[in-house]
Protein backbone atom coordinates (compact mmCIF):
# COMPACT_ATOMS: atom_id res chain seq x y z
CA UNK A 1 46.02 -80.41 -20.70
CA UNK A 2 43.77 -77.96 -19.53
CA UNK A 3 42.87 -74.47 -21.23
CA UNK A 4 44.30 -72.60 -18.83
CA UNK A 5 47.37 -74.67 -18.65
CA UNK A 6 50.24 -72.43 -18.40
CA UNK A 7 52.16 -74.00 -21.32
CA UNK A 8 49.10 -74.53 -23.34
CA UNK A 9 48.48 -70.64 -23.39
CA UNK A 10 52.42 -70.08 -23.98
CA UNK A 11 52.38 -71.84 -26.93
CA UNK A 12 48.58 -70.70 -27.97
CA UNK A 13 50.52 -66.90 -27.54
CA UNK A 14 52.98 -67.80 -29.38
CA UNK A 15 50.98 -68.94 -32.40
CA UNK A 16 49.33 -65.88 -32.08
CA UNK A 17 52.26 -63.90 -32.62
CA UNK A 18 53.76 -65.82 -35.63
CA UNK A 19 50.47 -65.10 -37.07
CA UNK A 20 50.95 -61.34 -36.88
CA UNK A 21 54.49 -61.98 -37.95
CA UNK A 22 53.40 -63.68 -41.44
CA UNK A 23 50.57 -61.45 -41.95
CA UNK A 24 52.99 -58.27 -42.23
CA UNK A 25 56.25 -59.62 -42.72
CA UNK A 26 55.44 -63.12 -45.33
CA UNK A 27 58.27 -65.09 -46.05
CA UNK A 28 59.14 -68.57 -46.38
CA UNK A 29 61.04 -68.42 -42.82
CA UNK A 30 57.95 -67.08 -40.78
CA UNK A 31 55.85 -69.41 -42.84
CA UNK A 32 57.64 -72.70 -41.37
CA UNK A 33 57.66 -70.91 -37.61
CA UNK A 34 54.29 -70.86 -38.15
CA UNK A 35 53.69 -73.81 -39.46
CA UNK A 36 56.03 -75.47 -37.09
CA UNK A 37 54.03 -74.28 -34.25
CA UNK A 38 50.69 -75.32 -35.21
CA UNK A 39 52.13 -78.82 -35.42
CA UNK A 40 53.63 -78.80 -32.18
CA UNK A 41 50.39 -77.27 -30.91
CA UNK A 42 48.34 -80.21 -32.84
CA UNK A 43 50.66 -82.95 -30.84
CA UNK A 44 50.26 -81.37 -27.44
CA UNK A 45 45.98 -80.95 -27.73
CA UNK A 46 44.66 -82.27 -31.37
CA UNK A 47 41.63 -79.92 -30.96
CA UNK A 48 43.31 -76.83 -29.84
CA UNK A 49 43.81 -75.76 -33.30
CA UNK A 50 39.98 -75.63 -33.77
CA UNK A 51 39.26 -73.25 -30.84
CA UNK A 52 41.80 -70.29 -32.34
């Protein structure tokens, strides 16, 4: 997938955002969003993860 894939940047925003979430608002739920999301990010483009 290419960095300016569509989906790629959906879910690259949306990492983003749970970020910001569990920086102001840390609790166990917004921890595994998080989490969740940079796993799903990892299976879609391993070294995505590294450019963020």
């Amino acid at each position: 997938m290419n960095d300016n894939h569509p989906v790629l940047q959906a879910m690259r925003h949306q990492l983003h955002e749970l970020k910001h979430r569990y920086q102001h608002q840390p609790s166990e739920f917004n921890r595994y969003q998080l989490v969740r999301q940079e796993q799903r990010l990892a299976q879609v483009r391993p070294d995505a993860l590294l450019s963020l």
